[in-house]
N, C-alpha and C. Protein backbone atom coordinates (compact mmCIF):
# COMPACT_ATOMS: atom_id res chain seq x y z
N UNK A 1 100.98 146.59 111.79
CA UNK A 1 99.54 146.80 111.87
C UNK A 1 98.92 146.64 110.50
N UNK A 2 98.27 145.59 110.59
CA UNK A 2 97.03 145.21 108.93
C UNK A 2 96.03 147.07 108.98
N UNK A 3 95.92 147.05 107.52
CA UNK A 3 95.22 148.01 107.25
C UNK A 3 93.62 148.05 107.54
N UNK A 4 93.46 146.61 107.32
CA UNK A 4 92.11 146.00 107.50
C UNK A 4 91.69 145.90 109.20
N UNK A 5 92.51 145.18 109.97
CA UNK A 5 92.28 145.06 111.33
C UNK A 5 93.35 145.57 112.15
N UNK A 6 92.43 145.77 113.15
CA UNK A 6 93.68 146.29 114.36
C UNK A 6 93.61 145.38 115.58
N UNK A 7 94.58 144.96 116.29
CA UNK A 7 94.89 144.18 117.66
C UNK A 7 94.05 145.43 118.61
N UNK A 8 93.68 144.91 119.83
CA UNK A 8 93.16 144.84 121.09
C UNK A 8 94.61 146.25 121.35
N UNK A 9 95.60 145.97 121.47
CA UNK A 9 96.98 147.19 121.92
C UNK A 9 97.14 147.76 121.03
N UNK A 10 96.78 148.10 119.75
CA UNK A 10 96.52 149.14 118.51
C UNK A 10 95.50 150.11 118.59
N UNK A 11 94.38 149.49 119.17
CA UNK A 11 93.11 150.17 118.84
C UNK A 11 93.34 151.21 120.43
N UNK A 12 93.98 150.34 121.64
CA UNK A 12 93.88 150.79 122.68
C UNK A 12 95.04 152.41 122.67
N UNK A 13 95.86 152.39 121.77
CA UNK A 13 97.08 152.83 121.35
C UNK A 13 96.47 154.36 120.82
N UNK A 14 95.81 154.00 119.70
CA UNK A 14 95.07 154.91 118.28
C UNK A 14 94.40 155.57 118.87
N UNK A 15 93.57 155.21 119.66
CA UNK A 15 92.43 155.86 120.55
C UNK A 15 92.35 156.25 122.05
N UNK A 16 93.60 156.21 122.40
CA UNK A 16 93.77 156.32 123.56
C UNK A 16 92.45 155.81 124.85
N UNK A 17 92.64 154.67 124.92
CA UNK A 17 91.69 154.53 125.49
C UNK A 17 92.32 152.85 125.82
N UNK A 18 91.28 152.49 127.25
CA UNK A 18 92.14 151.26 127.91
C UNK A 18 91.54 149.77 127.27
N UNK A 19 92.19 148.17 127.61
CA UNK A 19 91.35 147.20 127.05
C UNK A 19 90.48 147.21 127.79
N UNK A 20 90.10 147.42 128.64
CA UNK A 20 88.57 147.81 129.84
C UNK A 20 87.23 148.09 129.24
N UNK A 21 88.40 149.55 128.05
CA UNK A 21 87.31 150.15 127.57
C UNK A 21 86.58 148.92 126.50
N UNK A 22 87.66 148.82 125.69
CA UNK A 22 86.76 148.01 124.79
C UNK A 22 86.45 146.84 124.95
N UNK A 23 86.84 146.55 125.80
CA UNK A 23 85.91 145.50 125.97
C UNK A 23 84.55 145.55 126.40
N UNK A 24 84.36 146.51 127.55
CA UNK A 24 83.08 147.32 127.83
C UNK A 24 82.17 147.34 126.57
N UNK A 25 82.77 148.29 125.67
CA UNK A 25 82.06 148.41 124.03
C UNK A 25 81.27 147.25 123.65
N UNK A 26 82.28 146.34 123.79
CA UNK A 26 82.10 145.02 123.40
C UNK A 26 81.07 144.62 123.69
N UNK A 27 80.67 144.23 124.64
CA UNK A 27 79.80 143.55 126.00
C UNK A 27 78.63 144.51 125.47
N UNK A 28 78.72 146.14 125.49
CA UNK A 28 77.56 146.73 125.60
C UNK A 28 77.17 146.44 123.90
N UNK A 29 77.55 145.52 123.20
CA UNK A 29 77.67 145.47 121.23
C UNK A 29 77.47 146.93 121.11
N UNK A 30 78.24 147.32 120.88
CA UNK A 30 78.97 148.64 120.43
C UNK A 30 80.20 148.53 119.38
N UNK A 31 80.43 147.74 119.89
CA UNK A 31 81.76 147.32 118.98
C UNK A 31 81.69 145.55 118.72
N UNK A 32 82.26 144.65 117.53
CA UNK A 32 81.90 143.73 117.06
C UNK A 32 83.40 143.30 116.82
N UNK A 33 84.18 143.06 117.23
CA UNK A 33 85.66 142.58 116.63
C UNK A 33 85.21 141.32 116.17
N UNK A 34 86.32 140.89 114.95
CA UNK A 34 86.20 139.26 114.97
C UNK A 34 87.03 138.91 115.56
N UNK A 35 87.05 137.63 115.81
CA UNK A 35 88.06 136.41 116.85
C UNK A 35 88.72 135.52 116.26
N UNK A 36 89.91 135.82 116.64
CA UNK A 36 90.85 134.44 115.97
C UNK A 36 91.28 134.04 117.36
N UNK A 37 90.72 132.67 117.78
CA UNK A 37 90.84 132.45 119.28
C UNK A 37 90.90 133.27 120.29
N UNK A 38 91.39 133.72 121.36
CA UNK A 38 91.57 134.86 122.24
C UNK A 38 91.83 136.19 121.99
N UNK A 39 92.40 136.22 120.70
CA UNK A 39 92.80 137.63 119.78
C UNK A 39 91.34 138.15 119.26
N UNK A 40 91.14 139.27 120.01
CA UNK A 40 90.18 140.31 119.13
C UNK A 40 90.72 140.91 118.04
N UNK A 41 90.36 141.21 116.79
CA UNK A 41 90.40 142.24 115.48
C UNK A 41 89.46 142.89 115.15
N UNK A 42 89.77 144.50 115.09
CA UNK A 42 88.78 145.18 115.03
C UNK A 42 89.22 145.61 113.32
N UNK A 43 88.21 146.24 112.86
CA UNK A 43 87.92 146.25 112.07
C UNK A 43 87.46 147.45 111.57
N UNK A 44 87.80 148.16 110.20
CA UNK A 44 87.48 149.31 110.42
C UNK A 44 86.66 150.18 110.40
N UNK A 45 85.36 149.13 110.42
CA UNK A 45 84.16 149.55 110.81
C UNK A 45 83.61 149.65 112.27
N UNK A 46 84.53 148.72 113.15
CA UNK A 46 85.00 148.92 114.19
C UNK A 46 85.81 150.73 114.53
N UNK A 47 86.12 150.76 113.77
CA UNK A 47 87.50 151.80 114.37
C UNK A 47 86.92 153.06 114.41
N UNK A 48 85.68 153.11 113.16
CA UNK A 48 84.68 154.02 113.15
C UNK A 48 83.55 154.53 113.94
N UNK A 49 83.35 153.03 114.47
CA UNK A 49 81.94 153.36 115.59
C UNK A 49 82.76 153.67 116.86
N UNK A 50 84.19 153.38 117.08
CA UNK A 50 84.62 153.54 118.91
C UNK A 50 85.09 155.49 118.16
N UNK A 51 85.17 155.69 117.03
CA UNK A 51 85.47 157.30 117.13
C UNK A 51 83.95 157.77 117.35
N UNK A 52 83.08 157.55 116.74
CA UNK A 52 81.79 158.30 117.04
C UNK A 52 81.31 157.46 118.64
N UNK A 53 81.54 156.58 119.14
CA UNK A 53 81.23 156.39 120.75
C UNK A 53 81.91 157.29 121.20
N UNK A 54 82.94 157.54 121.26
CA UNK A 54 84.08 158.40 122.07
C UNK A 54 84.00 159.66 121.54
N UNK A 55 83.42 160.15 120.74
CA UNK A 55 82.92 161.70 120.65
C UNK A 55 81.42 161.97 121.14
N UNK A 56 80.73 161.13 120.88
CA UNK A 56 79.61 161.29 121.95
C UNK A 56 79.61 161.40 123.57
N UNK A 57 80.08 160.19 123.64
CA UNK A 57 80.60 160.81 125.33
C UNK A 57 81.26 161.92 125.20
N UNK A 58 81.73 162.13 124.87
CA UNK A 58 82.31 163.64 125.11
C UNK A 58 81.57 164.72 125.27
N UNK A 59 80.72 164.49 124.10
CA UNK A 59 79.24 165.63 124.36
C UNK A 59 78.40 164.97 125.31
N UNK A 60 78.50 164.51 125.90
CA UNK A 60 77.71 163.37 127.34
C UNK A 60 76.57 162.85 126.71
N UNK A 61 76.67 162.12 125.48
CA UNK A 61 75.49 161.11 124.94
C UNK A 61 75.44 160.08 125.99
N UNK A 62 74.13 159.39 126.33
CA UNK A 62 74.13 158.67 127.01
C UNK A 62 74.42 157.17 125.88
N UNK A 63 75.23 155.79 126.68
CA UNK A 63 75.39 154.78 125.84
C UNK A 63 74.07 154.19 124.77
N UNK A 64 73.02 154.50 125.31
CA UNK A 64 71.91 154.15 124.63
C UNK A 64 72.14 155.02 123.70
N UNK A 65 71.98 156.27 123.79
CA UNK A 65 71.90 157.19 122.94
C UNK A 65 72.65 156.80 121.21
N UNK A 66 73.89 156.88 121.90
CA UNK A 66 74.90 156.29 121.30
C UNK A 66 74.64 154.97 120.47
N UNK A 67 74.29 154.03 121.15
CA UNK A 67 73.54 152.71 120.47
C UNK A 67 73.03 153.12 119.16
N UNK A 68 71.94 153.49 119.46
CA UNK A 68 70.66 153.93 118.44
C UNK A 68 70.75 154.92 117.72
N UNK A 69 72.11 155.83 117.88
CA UNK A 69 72.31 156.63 116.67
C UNK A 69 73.59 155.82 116.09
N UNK A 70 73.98 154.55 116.05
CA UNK A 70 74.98 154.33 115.55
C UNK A 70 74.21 152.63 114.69
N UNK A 71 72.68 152.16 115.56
CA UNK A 71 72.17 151.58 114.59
C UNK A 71 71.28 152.06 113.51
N UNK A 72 71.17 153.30 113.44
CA UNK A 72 70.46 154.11 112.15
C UNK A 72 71.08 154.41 111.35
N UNK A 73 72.55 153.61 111.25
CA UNK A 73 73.40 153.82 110.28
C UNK A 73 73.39 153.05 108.83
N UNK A 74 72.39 152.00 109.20
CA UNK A 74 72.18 150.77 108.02
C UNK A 74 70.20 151.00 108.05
N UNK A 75 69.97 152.37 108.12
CA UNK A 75 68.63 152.64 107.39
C UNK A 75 68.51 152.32 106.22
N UNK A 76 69.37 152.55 105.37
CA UNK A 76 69.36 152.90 103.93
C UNK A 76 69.04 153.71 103.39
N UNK A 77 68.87 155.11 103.85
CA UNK A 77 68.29 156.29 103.54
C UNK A 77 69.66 157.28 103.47
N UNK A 78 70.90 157.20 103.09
CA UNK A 78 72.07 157.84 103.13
C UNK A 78 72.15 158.43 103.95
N UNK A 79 72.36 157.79 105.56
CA UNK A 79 72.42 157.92 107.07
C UNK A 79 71.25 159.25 107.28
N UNK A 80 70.38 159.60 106.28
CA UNK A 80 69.63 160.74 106.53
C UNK A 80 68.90 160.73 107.92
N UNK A 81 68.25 159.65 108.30
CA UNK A 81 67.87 159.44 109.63
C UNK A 81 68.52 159.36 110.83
N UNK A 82 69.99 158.75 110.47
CA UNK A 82 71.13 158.73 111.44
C UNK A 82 71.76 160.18 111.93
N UNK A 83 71.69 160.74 110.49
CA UNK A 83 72.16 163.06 110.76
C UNK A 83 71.14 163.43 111.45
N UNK A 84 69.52 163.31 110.98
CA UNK A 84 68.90 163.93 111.84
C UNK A 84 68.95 163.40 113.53
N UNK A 85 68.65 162.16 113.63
CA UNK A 85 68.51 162.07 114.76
C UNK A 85 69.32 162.90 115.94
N UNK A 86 70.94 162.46 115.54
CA UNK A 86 72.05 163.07 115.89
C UNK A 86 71.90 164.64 115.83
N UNK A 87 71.52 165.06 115.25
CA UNK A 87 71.21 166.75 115.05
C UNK A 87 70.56 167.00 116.32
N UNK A 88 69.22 166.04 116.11
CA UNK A 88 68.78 166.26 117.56
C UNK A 88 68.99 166.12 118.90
N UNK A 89 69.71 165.57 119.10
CA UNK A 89 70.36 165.00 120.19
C UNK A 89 71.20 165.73 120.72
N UNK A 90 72.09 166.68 119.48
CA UNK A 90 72.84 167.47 119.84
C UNK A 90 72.36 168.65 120.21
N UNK A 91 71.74 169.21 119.69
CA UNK A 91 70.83 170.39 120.08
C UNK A 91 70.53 170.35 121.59
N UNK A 92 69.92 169.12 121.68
CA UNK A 92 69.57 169.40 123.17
C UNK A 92 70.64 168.83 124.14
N UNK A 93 71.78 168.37 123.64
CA UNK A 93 72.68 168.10 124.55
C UNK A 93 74.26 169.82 124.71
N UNK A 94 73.47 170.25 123.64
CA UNK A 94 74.22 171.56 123.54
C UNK A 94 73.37 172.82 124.44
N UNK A 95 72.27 172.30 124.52
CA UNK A 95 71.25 173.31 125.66
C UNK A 95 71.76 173.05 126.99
N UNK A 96 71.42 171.20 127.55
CA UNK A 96 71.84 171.00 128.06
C UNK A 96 73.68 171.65 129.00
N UNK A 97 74.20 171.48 128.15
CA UNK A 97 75.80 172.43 128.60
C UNK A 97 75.47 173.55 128.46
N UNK A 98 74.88 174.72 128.24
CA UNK A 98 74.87 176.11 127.83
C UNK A 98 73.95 176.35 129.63
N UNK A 99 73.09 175.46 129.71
CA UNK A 99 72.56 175.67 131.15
C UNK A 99 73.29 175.43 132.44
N UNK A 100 74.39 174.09 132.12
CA UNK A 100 75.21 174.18 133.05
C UNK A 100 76.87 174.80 133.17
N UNK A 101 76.60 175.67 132.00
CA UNK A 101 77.57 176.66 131.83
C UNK A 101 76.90 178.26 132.60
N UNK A 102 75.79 178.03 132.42
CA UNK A 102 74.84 179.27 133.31
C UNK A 102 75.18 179.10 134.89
N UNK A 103 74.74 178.10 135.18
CA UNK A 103 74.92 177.61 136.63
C UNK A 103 75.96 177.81 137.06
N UNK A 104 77.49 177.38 136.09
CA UNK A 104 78.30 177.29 136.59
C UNK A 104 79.11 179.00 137.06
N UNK A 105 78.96 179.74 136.22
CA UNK A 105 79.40 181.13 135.74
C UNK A 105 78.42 181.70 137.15
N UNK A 106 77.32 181.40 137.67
CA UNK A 106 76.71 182.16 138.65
C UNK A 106 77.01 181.82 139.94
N UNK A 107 77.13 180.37 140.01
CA UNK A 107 77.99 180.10 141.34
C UNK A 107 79.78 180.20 141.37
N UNK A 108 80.36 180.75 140.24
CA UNK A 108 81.52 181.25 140.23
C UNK A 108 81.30 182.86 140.77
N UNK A 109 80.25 183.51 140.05
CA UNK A 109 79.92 184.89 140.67
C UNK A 109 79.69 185.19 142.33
N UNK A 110 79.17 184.34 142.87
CA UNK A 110 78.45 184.09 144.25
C UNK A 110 79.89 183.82 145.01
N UNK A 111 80.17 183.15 144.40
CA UNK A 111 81.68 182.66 145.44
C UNK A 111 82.85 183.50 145.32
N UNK A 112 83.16 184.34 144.00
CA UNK A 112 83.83 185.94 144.13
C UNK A 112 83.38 186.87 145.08
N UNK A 113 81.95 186.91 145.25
CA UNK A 113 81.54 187.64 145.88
C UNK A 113 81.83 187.60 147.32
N UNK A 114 81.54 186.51 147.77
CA UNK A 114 81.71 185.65 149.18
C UNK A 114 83.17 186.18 149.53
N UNK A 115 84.14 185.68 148.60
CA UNK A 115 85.63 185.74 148.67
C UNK A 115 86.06 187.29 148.84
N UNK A 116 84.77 188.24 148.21
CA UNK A 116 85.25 189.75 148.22
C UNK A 116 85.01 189.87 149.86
N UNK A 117 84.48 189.66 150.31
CA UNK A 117 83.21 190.06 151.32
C UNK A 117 84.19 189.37 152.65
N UNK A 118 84.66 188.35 152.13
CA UNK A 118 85.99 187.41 153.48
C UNK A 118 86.72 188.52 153.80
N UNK A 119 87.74 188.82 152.71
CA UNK A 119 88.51 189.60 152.24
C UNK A 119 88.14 191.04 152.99
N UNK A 120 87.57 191.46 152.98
CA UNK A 120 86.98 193.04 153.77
C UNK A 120 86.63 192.68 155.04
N UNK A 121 86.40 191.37 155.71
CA UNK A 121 85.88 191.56 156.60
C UNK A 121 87.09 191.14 157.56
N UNK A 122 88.30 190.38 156.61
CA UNK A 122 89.85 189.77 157.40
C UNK A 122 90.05 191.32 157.51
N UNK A 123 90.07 192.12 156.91
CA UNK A 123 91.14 193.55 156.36
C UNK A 123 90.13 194.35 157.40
N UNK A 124 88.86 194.35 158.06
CA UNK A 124 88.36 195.30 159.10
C UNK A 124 89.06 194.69 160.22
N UNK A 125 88.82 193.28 160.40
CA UNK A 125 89.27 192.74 161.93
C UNK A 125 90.94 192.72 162.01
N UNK A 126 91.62 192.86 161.05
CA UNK A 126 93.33 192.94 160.98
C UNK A 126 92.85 194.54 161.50
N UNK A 127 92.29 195.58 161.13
CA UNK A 127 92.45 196.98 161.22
C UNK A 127 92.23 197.07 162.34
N UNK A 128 91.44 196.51 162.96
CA UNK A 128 90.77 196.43 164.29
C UNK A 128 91.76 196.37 165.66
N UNK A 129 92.31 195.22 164.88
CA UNK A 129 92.96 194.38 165.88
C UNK A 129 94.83 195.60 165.99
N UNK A 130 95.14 196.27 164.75
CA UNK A 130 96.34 196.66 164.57
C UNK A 130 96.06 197.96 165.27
N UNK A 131 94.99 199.02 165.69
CA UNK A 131 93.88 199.71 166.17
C UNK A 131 94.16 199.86 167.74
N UNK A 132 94.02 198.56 168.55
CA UNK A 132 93.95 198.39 169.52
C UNK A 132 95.58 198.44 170.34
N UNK A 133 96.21 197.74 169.31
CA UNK A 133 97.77 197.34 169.91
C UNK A 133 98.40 198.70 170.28
């Protein structure tokens, strides 16, 4: 493996991630390999933008999102516009999860409850039924 570029089964390797994916990247210009005939080489400016794509999805940036905080990188303002934006983005993609961490924690409550409530009502009709015999 060149220090400078990585093969298409390196990058897929490093990053766990499929040639599907990057090629996807690709297509969406997200990622820019150069070409030596059919051989993609990425590059490690390449290798940089599929780690910040693939940590954004993670925080569920949408691909646009992603786009446009990864072309505010050649502002020229020492990515100052690229941190904030991203700051922002995160903020509200960190609200975003904290609400469906709410949701989720209350319909986990509702369905304990439900499950308590099965539970007492198997254990009256078993009593019922053991009652009668």
């Amino acid at each position: 493996m060149s220090t400078t570029t990585m093969t298409i089964r390196e990058m897929c390797t490093a990053f766990d991630v499929t040639p599907r994916t990057l090629r996807f990247y690709e297509a969406k210009e997200l990622l820019f390999p150069e070409r030596q005939g059919q051989k993609r080489l990425f590059t490690k400016r390449d290798r940089a933008r599929l780690k910040l794509i693939l940590r954004g999805k993670r925080f569920g940036f949408s691909l646009e999102e992603i786009r446009q905080l990864l072309d505010l990188y050649h502002m020229g303002d020492q990515q100052q516009t690229q941190l904030a934006r991203t700051y922002d983005i995160a903020r509200e993609r960190l609200a975003d999860l904290e609400a469906q961490r709410d949701d989720l924690n209350n319909a986990i409550d509702d369905l304990q409850n439900q499950l308590k409530w099965g539970e007492k009502m198997i254990a009256s009709i078993n009593s019922a039924r053991n009652a009668a015999e």
